[in-house]
PDB file of N, CA and C in Angstrom:
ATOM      1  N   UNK A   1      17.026   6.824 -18.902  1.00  0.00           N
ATOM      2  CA  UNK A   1      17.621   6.066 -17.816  1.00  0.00           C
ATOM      3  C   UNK A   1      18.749   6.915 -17.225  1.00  0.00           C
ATOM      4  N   UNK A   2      18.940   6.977 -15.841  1.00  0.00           N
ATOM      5  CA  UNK A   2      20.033   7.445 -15.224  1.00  0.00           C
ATOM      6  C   UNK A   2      20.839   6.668 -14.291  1.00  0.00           C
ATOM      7  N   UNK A   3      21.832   7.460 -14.248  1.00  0.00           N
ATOM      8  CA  UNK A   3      22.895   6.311 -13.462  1.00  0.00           C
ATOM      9  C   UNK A   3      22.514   6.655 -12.304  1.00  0.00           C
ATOM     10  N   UNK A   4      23.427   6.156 -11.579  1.00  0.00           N
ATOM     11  CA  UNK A   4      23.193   6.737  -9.690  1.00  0.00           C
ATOM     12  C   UNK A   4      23.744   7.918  -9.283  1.00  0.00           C
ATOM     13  N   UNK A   5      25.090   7.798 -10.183  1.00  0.00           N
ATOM     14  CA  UNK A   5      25.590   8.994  -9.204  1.00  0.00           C
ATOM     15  C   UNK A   5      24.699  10.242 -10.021  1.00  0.00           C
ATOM     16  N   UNK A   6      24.080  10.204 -10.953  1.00  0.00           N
ATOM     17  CA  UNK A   6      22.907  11.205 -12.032  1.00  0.00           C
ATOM     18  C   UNK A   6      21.869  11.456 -11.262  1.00  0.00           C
ATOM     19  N   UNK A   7      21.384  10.297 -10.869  1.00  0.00           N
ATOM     20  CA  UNK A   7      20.091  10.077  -9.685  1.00  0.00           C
ATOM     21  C   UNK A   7      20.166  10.907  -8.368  1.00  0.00           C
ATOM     22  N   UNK A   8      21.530  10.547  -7.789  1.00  0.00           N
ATOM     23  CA  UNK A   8      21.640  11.352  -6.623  1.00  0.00           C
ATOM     24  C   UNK A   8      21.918  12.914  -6.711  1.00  0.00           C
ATOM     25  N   UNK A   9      22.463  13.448  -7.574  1.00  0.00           N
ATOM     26  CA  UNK A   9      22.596  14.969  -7.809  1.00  0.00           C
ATOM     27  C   UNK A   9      21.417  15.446  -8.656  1.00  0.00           C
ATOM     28  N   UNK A  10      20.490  14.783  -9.068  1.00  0.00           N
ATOM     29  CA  UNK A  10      19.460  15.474  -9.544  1.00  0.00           C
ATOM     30  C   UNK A  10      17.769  14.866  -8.691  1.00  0.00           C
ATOM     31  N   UNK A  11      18.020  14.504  -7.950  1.00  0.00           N
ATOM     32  CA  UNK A  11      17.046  13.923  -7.075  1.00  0.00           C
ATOM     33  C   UNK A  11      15.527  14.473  -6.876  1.00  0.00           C
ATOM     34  N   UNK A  12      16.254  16.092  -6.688  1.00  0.00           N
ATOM     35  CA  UNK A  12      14.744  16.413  -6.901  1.00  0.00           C
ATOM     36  C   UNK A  12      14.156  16.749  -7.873  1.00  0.00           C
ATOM     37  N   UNK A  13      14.876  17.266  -8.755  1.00  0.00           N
ATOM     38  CA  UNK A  13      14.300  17.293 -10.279  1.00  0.00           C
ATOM     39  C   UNK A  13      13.880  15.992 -10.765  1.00  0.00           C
ATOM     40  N   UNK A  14      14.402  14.585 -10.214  1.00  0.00           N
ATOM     41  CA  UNK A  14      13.581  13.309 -10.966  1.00  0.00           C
ATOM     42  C   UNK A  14      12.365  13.309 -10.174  1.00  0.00           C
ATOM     43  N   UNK A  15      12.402  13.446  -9.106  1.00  0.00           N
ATOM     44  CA  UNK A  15      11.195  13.461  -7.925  1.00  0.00           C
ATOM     45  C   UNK A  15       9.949  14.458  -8.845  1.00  0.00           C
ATOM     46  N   UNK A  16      10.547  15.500  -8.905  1.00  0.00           N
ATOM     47  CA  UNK A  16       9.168  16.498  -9.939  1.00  0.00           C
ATOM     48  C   UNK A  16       8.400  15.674 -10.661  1.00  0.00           C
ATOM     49  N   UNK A  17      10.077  14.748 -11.569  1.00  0.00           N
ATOM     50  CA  UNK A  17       9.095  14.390 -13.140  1.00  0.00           C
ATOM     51  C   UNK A  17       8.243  13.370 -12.461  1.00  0.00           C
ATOM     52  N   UNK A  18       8.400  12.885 -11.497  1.00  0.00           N
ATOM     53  CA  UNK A  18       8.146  11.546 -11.127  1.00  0.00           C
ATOM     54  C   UNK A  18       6.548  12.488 -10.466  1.00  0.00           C
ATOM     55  N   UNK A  19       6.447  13.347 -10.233  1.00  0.00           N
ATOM     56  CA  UNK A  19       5.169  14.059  -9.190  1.00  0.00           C
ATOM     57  C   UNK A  19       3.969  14.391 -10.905  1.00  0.00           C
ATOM     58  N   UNK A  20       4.848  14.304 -11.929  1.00  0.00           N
ATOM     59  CA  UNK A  20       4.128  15.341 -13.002  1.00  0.00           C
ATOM     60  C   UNK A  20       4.057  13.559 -13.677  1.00  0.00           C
ATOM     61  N   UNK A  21       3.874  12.517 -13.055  1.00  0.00           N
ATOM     62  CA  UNK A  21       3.299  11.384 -13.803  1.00  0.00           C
ATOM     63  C   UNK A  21       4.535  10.208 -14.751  1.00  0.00           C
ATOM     64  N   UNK A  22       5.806  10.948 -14.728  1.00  0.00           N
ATOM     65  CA  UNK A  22       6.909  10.271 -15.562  1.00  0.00           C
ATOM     66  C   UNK A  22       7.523   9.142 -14.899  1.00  0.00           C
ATOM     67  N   UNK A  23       7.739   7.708 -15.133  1.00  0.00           N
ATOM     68  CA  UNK A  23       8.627   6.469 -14.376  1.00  0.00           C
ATOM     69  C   UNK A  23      10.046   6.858 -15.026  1.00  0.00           C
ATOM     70  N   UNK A  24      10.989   7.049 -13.943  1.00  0.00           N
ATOM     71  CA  UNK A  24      11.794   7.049 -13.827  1.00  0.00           C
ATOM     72  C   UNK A  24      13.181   5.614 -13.411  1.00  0.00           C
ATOM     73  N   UNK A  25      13.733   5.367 -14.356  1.00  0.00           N
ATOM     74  CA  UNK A  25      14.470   4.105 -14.131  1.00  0.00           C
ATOM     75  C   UNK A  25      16.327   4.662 -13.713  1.00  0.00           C
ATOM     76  N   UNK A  26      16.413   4.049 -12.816  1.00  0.00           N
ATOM     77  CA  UNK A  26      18.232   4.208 -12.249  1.00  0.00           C
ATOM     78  C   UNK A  26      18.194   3.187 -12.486  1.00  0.00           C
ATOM     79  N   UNK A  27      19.672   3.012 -13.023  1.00  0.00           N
ATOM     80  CA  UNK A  27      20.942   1.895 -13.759  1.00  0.00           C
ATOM     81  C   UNK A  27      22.156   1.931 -12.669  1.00  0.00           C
ATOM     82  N   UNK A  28      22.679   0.809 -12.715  1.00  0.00           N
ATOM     83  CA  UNK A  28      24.210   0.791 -12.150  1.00  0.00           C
ATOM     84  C   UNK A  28      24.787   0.008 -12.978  1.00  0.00           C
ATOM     85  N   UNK A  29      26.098   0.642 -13.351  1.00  0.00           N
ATOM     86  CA  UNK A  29      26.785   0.016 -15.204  1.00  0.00           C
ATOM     87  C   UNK A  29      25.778  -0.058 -16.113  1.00  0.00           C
ATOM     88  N   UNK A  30      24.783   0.261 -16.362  1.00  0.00           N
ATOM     89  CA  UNK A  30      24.185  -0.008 -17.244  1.00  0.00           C
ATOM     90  C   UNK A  30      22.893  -0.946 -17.212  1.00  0.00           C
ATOM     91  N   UNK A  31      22.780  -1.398 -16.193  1.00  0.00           N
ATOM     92  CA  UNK A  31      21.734  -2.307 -15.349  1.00  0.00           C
ATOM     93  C   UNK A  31      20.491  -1.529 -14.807  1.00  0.00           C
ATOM     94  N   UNK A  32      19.304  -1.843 -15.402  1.00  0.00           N
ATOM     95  CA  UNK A  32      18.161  -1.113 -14.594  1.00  0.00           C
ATOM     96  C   UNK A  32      17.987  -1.867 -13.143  1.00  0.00           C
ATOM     97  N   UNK A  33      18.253  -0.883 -11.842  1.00  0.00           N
ATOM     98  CA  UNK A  33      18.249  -1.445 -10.653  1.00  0.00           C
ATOM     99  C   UNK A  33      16.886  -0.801 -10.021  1.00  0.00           C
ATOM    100  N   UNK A  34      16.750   0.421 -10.110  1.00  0.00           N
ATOM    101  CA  UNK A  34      15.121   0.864  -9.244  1.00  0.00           C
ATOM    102  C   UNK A  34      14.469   1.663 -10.456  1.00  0.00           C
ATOM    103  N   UNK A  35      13.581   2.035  -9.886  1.00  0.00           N
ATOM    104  CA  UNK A  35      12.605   2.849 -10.722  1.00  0.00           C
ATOM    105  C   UNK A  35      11.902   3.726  -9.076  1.00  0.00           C
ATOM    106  N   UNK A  36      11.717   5.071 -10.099  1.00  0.00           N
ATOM    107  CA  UNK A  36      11.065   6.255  -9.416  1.00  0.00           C
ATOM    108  C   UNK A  36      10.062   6.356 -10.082  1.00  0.00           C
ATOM    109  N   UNK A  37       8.792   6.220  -9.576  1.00  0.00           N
ATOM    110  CA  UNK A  37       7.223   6.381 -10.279  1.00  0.00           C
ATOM    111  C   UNK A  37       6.583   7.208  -9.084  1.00  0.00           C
ATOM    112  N   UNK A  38       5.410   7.727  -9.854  1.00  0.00           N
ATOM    113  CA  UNK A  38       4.427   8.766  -9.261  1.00  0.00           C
ATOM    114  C   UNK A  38       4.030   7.871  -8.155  1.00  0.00           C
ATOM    115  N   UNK A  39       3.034   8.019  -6.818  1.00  0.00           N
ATOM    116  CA  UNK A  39       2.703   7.467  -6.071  1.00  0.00           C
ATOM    117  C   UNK A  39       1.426   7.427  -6.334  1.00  0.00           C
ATOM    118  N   UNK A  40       0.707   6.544  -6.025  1.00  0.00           N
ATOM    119  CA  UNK A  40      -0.767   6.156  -6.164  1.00  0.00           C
ATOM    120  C   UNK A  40      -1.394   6.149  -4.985  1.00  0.00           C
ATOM    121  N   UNK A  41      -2.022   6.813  -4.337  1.00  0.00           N
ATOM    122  CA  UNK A  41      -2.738   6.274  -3.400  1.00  0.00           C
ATOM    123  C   UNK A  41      -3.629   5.284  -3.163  1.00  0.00           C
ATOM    124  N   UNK A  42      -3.676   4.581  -2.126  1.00  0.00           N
ATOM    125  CA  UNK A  42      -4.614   3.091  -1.808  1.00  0.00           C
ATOM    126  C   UNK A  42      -5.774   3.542  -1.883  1.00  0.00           C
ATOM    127  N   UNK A  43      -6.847   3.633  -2.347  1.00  0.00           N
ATOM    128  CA  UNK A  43      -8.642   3.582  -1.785  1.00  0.00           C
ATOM    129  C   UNK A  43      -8.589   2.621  -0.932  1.00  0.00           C
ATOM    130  N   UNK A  44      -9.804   3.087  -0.185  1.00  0.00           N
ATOM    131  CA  UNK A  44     -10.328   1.730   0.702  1.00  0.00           C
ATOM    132  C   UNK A  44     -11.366   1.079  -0.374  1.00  0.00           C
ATOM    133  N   UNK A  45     -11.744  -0.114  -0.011  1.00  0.00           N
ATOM    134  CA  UNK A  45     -12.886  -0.863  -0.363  1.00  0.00           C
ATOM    135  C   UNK A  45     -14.224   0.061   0.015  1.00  0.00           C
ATOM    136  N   UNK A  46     -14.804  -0.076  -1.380  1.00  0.00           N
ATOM    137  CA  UNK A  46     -16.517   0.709  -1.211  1.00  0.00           C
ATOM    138  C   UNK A  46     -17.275  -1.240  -0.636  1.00  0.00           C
ATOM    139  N   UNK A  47     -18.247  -0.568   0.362  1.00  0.00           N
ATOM    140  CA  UNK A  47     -19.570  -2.009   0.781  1.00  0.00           C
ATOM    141  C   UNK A  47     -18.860  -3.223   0.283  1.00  0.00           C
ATOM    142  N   UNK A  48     -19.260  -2.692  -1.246  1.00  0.00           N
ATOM    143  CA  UNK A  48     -20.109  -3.887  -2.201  1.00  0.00           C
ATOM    144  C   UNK A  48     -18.590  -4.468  -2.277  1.00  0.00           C
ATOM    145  N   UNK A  49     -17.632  -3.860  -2.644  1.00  0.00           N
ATOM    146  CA  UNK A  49     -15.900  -4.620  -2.954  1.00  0.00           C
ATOM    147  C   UNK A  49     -16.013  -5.893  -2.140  1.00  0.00           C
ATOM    148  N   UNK A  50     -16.327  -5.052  -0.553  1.00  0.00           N
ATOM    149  CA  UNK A  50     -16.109  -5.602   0.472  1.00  0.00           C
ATOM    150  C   UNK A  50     -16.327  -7.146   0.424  1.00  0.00           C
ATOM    151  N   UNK A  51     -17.975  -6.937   0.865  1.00  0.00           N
ATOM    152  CA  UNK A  51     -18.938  -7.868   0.103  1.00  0.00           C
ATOM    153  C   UNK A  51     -18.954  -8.721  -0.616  1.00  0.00           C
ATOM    154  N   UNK A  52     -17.598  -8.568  -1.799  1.00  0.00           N
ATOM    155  CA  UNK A  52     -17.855  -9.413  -3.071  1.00  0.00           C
ATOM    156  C   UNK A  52     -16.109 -10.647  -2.457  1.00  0.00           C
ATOM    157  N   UNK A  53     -15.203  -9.806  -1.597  1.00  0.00           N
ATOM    158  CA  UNK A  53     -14.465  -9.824  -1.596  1.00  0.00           C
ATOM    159  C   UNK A  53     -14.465 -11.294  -0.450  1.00  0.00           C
ATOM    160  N   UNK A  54     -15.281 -11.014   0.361  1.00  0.00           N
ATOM    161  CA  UNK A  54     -15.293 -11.617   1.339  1.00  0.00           C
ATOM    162  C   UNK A  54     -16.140 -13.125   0.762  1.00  0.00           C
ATOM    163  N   UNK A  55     -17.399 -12.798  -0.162  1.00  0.00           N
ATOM    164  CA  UNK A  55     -18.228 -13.832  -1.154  1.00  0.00           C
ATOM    165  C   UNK A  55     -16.886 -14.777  -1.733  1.00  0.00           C
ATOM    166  N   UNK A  56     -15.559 -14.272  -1.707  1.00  0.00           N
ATOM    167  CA  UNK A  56     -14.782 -15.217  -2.771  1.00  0.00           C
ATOM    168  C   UNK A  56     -13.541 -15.618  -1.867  1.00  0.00           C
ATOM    169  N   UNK A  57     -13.629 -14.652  -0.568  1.00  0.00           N
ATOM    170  CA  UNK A  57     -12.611 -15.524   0.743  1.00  0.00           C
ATOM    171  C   UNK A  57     -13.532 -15.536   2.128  1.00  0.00           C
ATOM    172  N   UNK A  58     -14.154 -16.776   1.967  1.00  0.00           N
ATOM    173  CA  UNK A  58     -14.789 -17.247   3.020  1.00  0.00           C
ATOM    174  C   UNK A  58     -14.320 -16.982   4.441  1.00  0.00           C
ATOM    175  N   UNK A  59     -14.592 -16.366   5.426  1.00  0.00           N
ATOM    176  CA  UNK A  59     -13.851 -16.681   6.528  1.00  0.00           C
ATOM    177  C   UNK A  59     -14.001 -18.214   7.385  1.00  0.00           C
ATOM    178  N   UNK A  60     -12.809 -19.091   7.562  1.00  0.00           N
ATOM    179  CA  UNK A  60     -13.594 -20.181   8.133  1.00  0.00           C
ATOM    180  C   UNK A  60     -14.466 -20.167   9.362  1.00  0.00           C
ATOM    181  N   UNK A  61     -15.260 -20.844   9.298  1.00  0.00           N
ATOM    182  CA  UNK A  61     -16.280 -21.180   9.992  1.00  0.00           C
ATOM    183  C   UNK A  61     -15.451 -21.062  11.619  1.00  0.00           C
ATOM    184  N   UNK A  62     -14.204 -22.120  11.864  1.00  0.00           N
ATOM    185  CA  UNK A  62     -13.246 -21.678  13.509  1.00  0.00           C
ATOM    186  C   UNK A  62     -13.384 -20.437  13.409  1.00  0.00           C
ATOM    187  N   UNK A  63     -13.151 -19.243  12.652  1.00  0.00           N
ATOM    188  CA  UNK A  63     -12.613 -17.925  12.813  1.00  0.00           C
ATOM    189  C   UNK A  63     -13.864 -17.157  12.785  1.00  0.00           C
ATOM    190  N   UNK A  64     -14.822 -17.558  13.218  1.00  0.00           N
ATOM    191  CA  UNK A  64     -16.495 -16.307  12.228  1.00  0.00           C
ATOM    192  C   UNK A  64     -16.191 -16.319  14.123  1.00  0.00           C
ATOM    193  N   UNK A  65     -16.590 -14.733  13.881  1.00  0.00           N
ATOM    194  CA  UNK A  65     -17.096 -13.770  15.176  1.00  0.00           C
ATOM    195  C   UNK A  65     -18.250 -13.264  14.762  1.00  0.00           C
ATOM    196  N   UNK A  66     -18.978 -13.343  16.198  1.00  0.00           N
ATOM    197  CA  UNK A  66     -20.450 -12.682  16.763  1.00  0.00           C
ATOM    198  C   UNK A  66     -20.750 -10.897  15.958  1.00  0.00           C
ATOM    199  N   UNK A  67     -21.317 -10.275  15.787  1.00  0.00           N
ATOM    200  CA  UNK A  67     -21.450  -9.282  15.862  1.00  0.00           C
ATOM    201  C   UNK A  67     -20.372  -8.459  17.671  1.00  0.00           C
ATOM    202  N   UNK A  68     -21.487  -9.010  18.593  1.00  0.00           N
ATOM    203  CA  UNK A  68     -20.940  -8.382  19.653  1.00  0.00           C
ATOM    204  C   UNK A  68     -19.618  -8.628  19.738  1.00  0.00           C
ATOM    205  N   UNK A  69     -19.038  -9.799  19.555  1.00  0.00           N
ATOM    206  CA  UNK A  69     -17.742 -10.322  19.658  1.00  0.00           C
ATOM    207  C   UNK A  69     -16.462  -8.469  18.964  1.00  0.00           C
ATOM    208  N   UNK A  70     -17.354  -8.849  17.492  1.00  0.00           N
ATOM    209  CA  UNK A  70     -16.359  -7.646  16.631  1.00  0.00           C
ATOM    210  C   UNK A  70     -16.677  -6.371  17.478  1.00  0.00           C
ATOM    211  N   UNK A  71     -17.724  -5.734  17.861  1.00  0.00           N
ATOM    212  CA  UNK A  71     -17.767  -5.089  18.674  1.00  0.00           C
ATOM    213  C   UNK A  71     -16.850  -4.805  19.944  1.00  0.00           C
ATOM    214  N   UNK A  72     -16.524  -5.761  20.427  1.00  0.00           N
ATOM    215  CA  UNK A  72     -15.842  -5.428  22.140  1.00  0.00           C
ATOM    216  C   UNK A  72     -14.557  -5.576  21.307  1.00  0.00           C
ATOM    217  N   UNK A  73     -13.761  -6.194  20.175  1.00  0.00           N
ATOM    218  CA  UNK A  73     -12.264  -6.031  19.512  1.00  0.00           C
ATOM    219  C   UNK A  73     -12.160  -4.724  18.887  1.00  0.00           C
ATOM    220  N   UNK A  74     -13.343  -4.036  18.729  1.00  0.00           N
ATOM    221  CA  UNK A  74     -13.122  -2.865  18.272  1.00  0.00           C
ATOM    222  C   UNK A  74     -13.046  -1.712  19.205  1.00  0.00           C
ATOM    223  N   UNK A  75     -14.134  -1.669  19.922  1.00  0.00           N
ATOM    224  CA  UNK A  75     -13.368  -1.260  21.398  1.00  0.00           C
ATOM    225  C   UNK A  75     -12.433  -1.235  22.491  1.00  0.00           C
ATOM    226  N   UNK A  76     -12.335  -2.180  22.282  1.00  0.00           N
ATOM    227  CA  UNK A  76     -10.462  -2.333  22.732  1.00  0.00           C
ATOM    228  C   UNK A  76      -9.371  -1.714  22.257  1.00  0.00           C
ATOM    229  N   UNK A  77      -9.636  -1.796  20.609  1.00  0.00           N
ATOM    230  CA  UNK A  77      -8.859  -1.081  20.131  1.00  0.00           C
ATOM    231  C   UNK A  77      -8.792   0.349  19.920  1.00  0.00           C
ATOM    232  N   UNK A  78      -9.856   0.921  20.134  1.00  0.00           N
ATOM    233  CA  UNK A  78     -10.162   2.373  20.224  1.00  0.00           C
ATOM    234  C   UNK A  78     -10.047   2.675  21.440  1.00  0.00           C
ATOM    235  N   UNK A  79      -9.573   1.634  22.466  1.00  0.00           N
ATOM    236  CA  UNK A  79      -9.219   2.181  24.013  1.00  0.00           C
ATOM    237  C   UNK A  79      -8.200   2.046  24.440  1.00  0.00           C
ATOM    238  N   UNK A  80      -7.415   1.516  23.005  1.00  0.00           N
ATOM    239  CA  UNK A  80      -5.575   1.073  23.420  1.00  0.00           C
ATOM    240  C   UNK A  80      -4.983  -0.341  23.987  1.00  0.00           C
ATOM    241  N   UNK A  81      -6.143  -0.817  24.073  1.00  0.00           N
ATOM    242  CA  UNK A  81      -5.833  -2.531  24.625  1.00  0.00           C
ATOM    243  C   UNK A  81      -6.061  -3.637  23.608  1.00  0.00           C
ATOM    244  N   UNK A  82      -5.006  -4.418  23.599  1.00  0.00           N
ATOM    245  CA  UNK A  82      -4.656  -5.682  22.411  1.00  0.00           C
ATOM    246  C   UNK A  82      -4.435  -7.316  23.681  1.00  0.00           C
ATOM    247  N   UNK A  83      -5.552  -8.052  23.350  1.00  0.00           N
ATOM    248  CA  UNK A  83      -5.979  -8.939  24.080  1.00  0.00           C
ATOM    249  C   UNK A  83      -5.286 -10.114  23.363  1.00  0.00           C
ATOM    250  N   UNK A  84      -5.321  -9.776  22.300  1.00  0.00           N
ATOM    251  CA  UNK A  84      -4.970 -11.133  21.268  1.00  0.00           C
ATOM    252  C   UNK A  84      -3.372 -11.670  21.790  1.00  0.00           C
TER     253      UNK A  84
END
């Protein structure tokens, strides 16, 4: 555990340990206040996630769009225009 003012003069050396997989915890008096951890990147959803995801949050029935519908919101948005 490190304090702050420890944290701030060694910043990038915790940043390393923190790149080489180590959680890192800062204290103030003695109090764990943050933690420095490795970063994880997000995946997207593969199909089937999708699929399973959507099987267990229904979209309501008011909110279901057309095929074409999702189509022309997606084009819009790949042309810079927000209708909503």
């Amino acid at each position: 555990m490190f304090n702050v003012l420890e944290a701030r003069n060694t910043l990038s050396s915790l940043v390393a340990r923190a790149e080489a997989g180590e959680e890192i915890v800062i204290a103030r008096r003695g109090v764990p206040v943050a933690k420095i951890v490795p970063y994880v990147p997000k995946r997207g959803m593969t199909g089937r996630e999708l699929v399973e995801w959507l099987e267990r949050n229904p979209i309501p029935e008011s909110q279901r769009k057309t095929a074409e519908e999702v189509d022309e919101v997606i084009r819009d948005i790949l042309e810079g225009r927000d209708d909503s």
